[in-house]
C-alpha atoms as a PDB file:
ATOM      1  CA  UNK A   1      37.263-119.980 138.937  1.00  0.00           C
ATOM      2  CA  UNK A   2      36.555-123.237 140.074  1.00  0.00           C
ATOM      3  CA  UNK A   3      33.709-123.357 138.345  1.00  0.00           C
ATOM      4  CA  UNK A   4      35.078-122.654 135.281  1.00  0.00           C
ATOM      5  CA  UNK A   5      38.147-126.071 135.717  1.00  0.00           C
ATOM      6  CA  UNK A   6      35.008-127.903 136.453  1.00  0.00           C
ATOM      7  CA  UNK A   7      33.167-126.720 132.665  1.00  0.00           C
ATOM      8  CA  UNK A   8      36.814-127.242 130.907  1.00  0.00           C
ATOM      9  CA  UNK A   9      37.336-130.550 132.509  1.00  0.00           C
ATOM     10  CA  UNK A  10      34.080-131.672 130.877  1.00  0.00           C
ATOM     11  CA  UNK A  11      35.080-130.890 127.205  1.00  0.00           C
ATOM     12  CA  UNK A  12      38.327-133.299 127.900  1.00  0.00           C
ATOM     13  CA  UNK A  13      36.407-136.522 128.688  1.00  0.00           C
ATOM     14  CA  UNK A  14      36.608-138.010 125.245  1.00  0.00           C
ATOM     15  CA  UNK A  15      40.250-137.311 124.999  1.00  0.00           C
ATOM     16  CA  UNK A  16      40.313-139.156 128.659  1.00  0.00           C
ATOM     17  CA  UNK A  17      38.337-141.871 127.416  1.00  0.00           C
ATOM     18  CA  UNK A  18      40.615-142.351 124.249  1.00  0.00           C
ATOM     19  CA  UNK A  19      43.607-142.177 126.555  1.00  0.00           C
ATOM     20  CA  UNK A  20      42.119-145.046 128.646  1.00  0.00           C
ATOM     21  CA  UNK A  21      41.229-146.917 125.890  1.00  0.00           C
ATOM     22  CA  UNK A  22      44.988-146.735 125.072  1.00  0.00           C
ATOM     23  CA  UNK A  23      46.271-147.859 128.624  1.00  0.00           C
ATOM     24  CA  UNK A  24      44.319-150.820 128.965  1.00  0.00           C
ATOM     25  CA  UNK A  25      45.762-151.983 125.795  1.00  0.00           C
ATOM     26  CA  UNK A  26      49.442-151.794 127.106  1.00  0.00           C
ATOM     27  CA  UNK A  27      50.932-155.050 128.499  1.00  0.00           C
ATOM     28  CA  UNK A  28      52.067-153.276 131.895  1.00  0.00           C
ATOM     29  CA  UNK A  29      50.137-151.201 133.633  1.00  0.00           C
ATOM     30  CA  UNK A  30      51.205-149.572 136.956  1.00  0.00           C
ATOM     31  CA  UNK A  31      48.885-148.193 139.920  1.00  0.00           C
ATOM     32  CA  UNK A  32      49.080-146.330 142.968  1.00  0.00           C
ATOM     33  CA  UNK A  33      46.851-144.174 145.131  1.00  0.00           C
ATOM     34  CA  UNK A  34      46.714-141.566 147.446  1.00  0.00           C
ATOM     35  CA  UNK A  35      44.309-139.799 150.024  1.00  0.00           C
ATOM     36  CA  UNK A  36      42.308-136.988 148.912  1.00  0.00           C
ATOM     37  CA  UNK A  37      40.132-134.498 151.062  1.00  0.00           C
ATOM     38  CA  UNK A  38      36.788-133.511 149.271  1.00  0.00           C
ATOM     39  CA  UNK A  39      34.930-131.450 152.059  1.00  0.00           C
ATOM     40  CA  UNK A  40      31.421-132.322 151.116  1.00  0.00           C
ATOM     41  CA  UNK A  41      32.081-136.297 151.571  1.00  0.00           C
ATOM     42  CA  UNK A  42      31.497-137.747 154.649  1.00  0.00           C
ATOM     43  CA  UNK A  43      34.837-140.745 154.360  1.00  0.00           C
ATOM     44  CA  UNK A  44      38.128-140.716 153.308  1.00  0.00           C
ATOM     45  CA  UNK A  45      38.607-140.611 149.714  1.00  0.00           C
ATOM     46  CA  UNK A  46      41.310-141.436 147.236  1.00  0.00           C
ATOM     47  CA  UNK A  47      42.939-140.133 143.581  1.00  0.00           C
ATOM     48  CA  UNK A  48      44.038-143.403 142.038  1.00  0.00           C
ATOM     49  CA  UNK A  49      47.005-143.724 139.478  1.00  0.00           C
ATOM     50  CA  UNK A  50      47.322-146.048 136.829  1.00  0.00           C
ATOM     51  CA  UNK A  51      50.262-145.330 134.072  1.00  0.00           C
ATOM     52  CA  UNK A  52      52.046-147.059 131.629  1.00  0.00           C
ATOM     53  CA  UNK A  53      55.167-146.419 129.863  1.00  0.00           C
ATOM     54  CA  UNK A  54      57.773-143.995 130.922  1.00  0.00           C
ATOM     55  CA  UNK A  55      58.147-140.340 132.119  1.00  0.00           C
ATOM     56  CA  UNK A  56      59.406-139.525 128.847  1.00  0.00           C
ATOM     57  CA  UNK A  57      59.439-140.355 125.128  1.00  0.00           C
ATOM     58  CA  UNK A  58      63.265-141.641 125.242  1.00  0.00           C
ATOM     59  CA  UNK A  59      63.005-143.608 127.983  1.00  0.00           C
ATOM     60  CA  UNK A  60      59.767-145.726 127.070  1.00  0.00           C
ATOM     61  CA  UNK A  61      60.289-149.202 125.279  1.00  0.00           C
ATOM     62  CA  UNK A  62      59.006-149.458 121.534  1.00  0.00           C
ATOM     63  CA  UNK A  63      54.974-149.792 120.945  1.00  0.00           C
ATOM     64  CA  UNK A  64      54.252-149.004 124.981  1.00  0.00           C
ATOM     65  CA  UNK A  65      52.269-145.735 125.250  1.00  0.00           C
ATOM     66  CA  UNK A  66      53.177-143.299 128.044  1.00  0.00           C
ATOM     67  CA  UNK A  67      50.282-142.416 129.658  1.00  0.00           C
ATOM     68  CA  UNK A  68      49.131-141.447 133.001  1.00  0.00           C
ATOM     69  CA  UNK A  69      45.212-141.336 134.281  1.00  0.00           C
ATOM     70  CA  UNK A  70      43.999-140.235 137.614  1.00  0.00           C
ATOM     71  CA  UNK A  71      40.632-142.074 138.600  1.00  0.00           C
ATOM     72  CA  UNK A  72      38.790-139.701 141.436  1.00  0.00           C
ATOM     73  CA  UNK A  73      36.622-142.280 143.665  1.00  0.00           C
ATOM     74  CA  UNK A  74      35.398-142.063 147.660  1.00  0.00           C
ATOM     75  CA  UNK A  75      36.821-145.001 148.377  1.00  0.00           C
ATOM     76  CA  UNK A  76      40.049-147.527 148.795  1.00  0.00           C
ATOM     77  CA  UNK A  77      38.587-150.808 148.052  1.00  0.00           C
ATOM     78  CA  UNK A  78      39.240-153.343 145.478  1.00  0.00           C
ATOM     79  CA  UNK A  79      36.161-152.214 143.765  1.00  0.00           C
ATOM     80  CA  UNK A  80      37.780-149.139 142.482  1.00  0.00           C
ATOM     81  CA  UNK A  81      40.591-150.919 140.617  1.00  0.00           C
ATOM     82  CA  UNK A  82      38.336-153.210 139.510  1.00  0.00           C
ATOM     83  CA  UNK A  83      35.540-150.745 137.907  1.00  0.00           C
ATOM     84  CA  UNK A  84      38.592-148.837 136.187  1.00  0.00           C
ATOM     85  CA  UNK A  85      40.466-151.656 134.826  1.00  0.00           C
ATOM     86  CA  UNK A  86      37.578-153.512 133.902  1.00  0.00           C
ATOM     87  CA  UNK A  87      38.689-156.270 131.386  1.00  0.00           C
ATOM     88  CA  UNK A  88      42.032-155.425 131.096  1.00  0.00           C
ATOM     89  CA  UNK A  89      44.266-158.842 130.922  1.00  0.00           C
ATOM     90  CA  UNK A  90      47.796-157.558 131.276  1.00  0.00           C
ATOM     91  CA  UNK A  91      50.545-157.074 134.118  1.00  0.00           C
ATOM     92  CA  UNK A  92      49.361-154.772 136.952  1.00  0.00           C
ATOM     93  CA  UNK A  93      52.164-153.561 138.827  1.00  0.00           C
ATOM     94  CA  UNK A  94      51.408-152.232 142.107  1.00  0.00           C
ATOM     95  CA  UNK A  95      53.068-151.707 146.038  1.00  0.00           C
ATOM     96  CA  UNK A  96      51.488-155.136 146.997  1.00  0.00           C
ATOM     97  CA  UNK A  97      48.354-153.317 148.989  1.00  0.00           C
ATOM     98  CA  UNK A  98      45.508-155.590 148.704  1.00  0.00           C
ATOM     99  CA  UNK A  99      43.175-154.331 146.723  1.00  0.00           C
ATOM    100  CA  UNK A 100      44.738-155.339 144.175  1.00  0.00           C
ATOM    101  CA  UNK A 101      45.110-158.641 144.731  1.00  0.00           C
ATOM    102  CA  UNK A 102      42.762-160.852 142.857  1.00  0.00           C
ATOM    103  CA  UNK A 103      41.721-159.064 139.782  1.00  0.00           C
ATOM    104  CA  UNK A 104      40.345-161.605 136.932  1.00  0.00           C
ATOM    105  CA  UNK A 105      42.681-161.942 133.715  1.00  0.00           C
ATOM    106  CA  UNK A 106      45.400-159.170 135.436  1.00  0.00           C
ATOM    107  CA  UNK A 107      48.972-161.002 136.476  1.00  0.00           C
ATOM    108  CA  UNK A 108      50.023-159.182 139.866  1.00  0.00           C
ATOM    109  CA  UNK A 109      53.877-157.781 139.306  1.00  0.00           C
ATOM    110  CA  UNK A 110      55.401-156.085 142.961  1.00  0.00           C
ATOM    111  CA  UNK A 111      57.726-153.554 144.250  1.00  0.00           C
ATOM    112  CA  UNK A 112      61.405-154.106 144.858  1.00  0.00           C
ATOM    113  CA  UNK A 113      61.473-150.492 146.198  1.00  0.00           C
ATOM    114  CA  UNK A 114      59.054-150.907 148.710  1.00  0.00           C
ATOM    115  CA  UNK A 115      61.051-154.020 149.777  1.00  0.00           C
ATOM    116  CA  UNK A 116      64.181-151.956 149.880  1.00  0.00           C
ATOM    117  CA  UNK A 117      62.534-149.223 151.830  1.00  0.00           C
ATOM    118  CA  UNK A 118      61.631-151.732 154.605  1.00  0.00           C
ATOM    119  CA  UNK A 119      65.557-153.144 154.598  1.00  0.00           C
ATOM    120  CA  UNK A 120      66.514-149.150 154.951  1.00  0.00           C
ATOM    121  CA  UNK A 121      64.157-148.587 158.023  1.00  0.00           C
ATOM    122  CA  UNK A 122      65.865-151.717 159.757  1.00  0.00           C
ATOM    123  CA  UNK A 123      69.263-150.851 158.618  1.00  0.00           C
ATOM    124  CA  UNK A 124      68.620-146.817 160.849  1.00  0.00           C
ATOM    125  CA  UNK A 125      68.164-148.908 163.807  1.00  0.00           C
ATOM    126  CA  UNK A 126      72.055-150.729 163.413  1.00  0.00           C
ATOM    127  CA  UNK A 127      73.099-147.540 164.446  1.00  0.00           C
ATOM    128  CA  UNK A 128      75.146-144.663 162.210  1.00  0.00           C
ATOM    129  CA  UNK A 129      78.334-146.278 160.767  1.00  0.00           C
ATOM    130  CA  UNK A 130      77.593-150.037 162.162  1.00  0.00           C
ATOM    131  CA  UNK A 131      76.572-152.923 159.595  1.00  0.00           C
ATOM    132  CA  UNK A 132      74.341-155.855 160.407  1.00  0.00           C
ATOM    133  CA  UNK A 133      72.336-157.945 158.745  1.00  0.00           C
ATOM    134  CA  UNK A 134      70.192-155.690 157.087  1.00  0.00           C
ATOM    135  CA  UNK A 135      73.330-154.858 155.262  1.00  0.00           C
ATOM    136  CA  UNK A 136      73.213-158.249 153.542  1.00  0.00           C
ATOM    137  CA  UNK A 137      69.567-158.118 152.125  1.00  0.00           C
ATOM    138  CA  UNK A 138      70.403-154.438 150.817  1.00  0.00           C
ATOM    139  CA  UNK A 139      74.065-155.300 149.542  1.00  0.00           C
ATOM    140  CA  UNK A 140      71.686-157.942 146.990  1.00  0.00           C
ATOM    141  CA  UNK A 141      68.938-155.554 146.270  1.00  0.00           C
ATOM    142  CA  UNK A 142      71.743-152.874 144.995  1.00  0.00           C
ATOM    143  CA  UNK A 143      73.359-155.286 142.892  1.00  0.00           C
ATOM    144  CA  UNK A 144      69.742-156.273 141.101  1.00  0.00           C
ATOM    145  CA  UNK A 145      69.232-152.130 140.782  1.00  0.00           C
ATOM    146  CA  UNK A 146      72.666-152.633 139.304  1.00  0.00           C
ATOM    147  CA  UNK A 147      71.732-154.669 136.488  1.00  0.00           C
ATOM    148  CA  UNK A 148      68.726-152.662 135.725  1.00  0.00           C
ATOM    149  CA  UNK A 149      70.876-149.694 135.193  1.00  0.00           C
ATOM    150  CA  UNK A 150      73.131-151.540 132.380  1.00  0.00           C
ATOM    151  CA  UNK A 151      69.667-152.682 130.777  1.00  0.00           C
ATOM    152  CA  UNK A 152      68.328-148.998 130.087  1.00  0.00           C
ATOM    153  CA  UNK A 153      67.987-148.864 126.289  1.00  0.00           C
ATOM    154  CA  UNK A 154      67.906-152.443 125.976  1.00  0.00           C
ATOM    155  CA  UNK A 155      65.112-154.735 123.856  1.00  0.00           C
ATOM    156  CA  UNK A 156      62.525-156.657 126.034  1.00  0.00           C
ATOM    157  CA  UNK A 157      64.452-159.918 124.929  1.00  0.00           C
ATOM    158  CA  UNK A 158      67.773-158.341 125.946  1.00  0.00           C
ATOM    159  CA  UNK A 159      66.337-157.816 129.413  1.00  0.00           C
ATOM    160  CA  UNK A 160      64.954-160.747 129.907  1.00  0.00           C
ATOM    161  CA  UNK A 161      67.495-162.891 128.965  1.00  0.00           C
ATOM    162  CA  UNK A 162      70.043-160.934 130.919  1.00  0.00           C
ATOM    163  CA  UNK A 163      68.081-160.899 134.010  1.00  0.00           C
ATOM    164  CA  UNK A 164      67.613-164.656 133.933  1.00  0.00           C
ATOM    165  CA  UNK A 165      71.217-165.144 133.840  1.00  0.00           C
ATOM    166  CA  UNK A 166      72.157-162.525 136.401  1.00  0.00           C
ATOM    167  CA  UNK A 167      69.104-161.678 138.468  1.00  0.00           C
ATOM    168  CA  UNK A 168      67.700-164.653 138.757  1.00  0.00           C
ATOM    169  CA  UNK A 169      70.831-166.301 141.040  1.00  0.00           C
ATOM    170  CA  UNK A 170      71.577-163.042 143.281  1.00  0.00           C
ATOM    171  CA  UNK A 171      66.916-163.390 143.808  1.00  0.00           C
ATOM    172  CA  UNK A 172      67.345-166.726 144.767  1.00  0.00           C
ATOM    173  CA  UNK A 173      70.509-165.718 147.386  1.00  0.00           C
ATOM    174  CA  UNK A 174      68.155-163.269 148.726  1.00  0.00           C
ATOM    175  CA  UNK A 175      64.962-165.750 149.457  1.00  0.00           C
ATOM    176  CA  UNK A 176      67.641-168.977 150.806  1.00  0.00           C
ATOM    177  CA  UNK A 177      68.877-166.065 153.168  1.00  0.00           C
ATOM    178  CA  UNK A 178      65.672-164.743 154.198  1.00  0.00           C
ATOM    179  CA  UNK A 179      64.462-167.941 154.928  1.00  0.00           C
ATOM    180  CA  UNK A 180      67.771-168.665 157.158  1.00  0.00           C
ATOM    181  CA  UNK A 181      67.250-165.915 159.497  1.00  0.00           C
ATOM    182  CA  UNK A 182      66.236-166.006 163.209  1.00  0.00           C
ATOM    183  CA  UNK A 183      64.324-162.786 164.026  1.00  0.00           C
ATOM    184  CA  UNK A 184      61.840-161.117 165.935  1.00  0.00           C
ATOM    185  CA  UNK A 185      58.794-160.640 163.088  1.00  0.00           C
ATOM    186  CA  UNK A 186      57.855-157.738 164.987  1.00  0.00           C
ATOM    187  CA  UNK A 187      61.134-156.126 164.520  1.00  0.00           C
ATOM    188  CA  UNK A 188      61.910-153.724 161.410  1.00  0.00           C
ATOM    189  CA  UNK A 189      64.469-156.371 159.832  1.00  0.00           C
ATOM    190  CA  UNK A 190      61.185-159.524 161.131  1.00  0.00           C
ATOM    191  CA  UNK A 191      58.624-156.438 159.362  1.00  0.00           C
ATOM    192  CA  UNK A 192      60.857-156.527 155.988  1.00  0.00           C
ATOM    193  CA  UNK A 193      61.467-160.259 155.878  1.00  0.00           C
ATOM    194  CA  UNK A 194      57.997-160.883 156.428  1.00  0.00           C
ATOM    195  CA  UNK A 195      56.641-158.398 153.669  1.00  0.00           C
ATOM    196  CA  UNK A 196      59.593-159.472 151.281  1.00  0.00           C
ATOM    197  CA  UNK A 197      58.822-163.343 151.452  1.00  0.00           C
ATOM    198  CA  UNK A 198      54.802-162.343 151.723  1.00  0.00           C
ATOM    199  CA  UNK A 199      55.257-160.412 148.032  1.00  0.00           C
ATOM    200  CA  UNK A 200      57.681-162.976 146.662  1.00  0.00           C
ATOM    201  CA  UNK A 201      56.460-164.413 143.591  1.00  0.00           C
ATOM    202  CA  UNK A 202      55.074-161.102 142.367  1.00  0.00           C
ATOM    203  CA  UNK A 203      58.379-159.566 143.299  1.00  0.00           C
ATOM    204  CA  UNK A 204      60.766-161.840 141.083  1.00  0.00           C
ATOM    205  CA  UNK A 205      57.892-161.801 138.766  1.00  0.00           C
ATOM    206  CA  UNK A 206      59.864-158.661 136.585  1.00  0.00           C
ATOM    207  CA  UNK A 207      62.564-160.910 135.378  1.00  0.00           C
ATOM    208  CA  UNK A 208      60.231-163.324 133.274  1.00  0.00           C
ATOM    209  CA  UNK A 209      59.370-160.293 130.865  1.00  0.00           C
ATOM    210  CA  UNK A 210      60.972-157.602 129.353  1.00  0.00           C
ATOM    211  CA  UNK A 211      58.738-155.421 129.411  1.00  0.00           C
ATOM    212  CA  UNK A 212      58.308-155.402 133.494  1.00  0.00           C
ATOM    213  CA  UNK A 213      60.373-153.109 135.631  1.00  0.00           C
ATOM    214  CA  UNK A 214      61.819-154.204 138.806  1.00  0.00           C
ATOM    215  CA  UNK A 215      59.836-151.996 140.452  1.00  0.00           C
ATOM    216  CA  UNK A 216      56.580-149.197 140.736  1.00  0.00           C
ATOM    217  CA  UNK A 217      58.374-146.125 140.878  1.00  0.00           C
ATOM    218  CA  UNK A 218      57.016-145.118 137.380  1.00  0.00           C
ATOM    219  CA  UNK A 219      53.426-144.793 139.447  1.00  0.00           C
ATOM    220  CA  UNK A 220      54.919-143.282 142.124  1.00  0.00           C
ATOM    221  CA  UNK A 221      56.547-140.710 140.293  1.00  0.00           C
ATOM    222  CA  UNK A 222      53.465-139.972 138.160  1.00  0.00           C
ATOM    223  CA  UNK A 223      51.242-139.371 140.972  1.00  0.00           C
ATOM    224  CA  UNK A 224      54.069-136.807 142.696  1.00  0.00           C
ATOM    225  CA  UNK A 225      52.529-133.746 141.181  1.00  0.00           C
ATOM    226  CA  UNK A 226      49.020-134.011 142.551  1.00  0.00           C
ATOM    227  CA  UNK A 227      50.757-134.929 146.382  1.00  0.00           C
ATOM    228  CA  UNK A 228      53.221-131.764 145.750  1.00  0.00           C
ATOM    229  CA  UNK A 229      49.874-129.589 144.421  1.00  0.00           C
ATOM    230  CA  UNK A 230      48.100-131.017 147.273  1.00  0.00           C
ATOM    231  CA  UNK A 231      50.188-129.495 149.905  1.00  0.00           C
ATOM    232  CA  UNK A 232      49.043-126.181 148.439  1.00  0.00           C
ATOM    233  CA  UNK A 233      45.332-126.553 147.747  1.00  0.00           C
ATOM    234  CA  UNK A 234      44.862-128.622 150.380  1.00  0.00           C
ATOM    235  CA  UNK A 235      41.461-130.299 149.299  1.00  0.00           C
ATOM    236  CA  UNK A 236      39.108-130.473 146.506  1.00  0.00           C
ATOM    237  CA  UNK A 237      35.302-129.280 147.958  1.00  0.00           C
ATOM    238  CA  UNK A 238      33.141-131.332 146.121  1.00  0.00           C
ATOM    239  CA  UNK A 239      33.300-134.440 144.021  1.00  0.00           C
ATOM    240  CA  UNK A 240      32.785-132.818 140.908  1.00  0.00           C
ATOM    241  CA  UNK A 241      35.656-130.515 141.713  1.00  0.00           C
ATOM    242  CA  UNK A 242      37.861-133.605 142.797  1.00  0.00           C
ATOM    243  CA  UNK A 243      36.887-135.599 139.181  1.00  0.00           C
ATOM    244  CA  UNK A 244      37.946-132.053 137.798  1.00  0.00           C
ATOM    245  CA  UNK A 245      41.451-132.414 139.318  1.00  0.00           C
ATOM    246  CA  UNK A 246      41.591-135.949 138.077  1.00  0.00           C
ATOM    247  CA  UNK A 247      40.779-135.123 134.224  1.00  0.00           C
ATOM    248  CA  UNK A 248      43.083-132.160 133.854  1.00  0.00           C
ATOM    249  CA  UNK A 249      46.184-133.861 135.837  1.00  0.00           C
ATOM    250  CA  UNK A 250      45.614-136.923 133.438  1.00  0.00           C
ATOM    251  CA  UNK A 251      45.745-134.546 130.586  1.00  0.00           C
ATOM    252  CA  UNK A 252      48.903-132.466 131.893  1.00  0.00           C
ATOM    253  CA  UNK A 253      51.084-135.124 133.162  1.00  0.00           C
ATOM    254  CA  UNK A 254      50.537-137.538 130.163  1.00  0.00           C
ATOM    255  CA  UNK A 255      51.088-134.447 127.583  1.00  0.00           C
ATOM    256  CA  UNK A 256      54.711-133.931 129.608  1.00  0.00           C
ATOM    257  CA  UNK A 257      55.451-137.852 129.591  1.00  0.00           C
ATOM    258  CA  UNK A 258      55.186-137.274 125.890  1.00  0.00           C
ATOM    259  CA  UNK A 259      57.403-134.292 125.874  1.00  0.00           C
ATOM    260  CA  UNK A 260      54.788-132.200 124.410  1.00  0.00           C
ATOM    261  CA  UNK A 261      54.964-127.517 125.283  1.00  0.00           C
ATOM    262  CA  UNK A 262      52.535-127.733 127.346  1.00  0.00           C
ATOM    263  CA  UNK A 263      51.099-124.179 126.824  1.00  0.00           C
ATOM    264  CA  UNK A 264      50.788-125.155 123.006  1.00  0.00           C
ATOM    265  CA  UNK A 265      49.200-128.595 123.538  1.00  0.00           C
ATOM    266  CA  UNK A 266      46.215-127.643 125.688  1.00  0.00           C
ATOM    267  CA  UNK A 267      45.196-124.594 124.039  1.00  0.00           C
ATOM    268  CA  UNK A 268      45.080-126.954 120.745  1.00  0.00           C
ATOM    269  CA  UNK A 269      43.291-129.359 122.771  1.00  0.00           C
ATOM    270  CA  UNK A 270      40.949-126.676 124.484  1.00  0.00           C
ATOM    271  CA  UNK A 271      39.869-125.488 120.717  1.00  0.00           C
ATOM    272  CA  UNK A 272      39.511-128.557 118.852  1.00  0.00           C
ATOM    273  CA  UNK A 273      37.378-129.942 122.074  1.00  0.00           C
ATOM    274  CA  UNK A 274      35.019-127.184 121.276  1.00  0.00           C
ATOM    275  CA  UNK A 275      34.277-128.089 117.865  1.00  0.00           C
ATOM    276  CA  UNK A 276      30.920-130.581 117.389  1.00  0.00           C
ATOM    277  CA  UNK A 277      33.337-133.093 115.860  1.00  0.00           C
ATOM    278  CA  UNK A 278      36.765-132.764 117.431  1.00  0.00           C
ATOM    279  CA  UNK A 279      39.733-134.984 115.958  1.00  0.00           C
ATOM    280  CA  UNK A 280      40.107-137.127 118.635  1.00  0.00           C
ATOM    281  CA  UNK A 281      42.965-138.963 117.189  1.00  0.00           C
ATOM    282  CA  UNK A 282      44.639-136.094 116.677  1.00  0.00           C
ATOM    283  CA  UNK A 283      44.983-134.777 119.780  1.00  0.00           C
ATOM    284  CA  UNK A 284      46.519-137.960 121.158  1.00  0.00           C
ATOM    285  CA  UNK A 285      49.968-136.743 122.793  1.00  0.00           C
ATOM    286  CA  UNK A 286      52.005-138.962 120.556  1.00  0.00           C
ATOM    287  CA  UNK A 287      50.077-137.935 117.437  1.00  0.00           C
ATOM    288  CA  UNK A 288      49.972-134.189 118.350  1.00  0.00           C
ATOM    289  CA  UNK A 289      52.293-132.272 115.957  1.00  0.00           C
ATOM    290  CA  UNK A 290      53.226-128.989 117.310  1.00  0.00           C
END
């Protein structure tokens, strides 16, 4: 049976390649990654994430594509976004881990979430029921989340202006009271400040374009399924059954971003894919006519 994923993954590689071909054309692109186990490699390997759009047709903003493309490789270093992304000259929007960092022609965008996480993890240690100054940084963080809830629906020059004139001052409250506190950097409220400040110009970075979110949860959510599947099939074998993986989960998860029956979309993927001269086009998710 594994065999057989293996042979159908192979017939989808021009619809992968077309779907790539798509995503590097987007002005945002998001990425995240997360640890694989292939038993015949001898290191640690990865499934990498890069998406674009939204995690469904009514929630993307007008001309952005939602897609979502695994990207198998043995590896965590910068090489592997690099290889992927090749070229591309847009916004990469990532968790601020390094590898990142550094790419030619790509403009680095952050994570408020992560930010927030590291706020929450300080804000356990105040002790159930008691406030402190954790309180303060996450008080501002939930009134930017705030704003980004009354912009859903709203044009890229709607956003942007409207975070300019009301994210931009609570942002700048946040960094003049970061940079006013007297802690420990090796405690969890010293650990947030630290990666906060560290990520700040990519973090405030969202509210210059419309067509950034404030933060990388789209990637996050869109590589959910494989951790989920993960914690059932534990690990891939070999490489070619881990690139497998990565072509069909690229295939599944962009056909339900596009709100596509799933059932009816592959099989008319499956049997155009066998034809000498299959429609690429065609099968595109938001050309694909049920």
């Amino acid at each position: 049976m594994a065999r057989w994923v293996i042979q159908v993954s192979e017939k989808f590689k021009p619809l992968y390649a077309a779907l790539k071909a798509h995503l590097l054309q987007q002005v945002v692109v998001q990425a995240d990654e997360t640890p694989l186990n292939v038993l015949k490699e001898d290191k640690k390997c990865y499934m990498w994430l890069y998406c674009s759009g939204a995690d469904s047709p009514d929630a993307a903003l007008p001309n952005v594509k939602n897609i979502a493309l695994y990207d198998y490789q043995n590896s965590r270093a910068r090489v592997c976004p690099v290889a992927f992304l090749g070229d591309y000259s847009g916004y990469l929007q990532t968790d601020g881990y390094g590898a990142y960092d550094g790419l030619h022609h790509v403009t680095n965008v952050g994570c408020l979430a992560h930010a927030r996480r590291k706020f929450m993890d300080a804000k356990k240690l105040q002790g159930k029921g008691k406030s402190g100054k954790a309180d303060k940084a996450l008080a501002k963080i939930q009134k930017l989340y705030g704003i980004e809830s009354r912009l859903k629906g709203a044009t890229v020059e709607t956003r942007k202006a409207e975070r300019q004139q009301h994210a931009k001052p609570i942002l700048d409250e946040l960094h003049d009271w970061m940079t006013s506190q007297q802690v420990i950097s090796s405690s969890p409220l010293g650990k947030a400040i630290k990666y906060t400040l560290g990520q700040w110009p990519k973090l405030i970075r969202y509210i210059d374009d419309g067509h950034l979110s404030i933060d990388n949860n789209r990637a996050e959510r869109a590589i959910k399924p494989l951790v989920i599947g993960r914690k059932n099939w534990l690990f891939s074998n070999t490489p070619n059954g881990a690139d497998a993986s990565a072509m069909l989960y690229s295939i599944v998860e962009t056909a339900k971003a596009n709100g596509l029956i799933l059932y009816d979309y592959m099989v008319k993927c499956m049997k155009e894919l066998a034809k000498a001269e299959p429609d690429i086009d065609a099968l595109l998710p938001w050309n694909f006519k049920h």
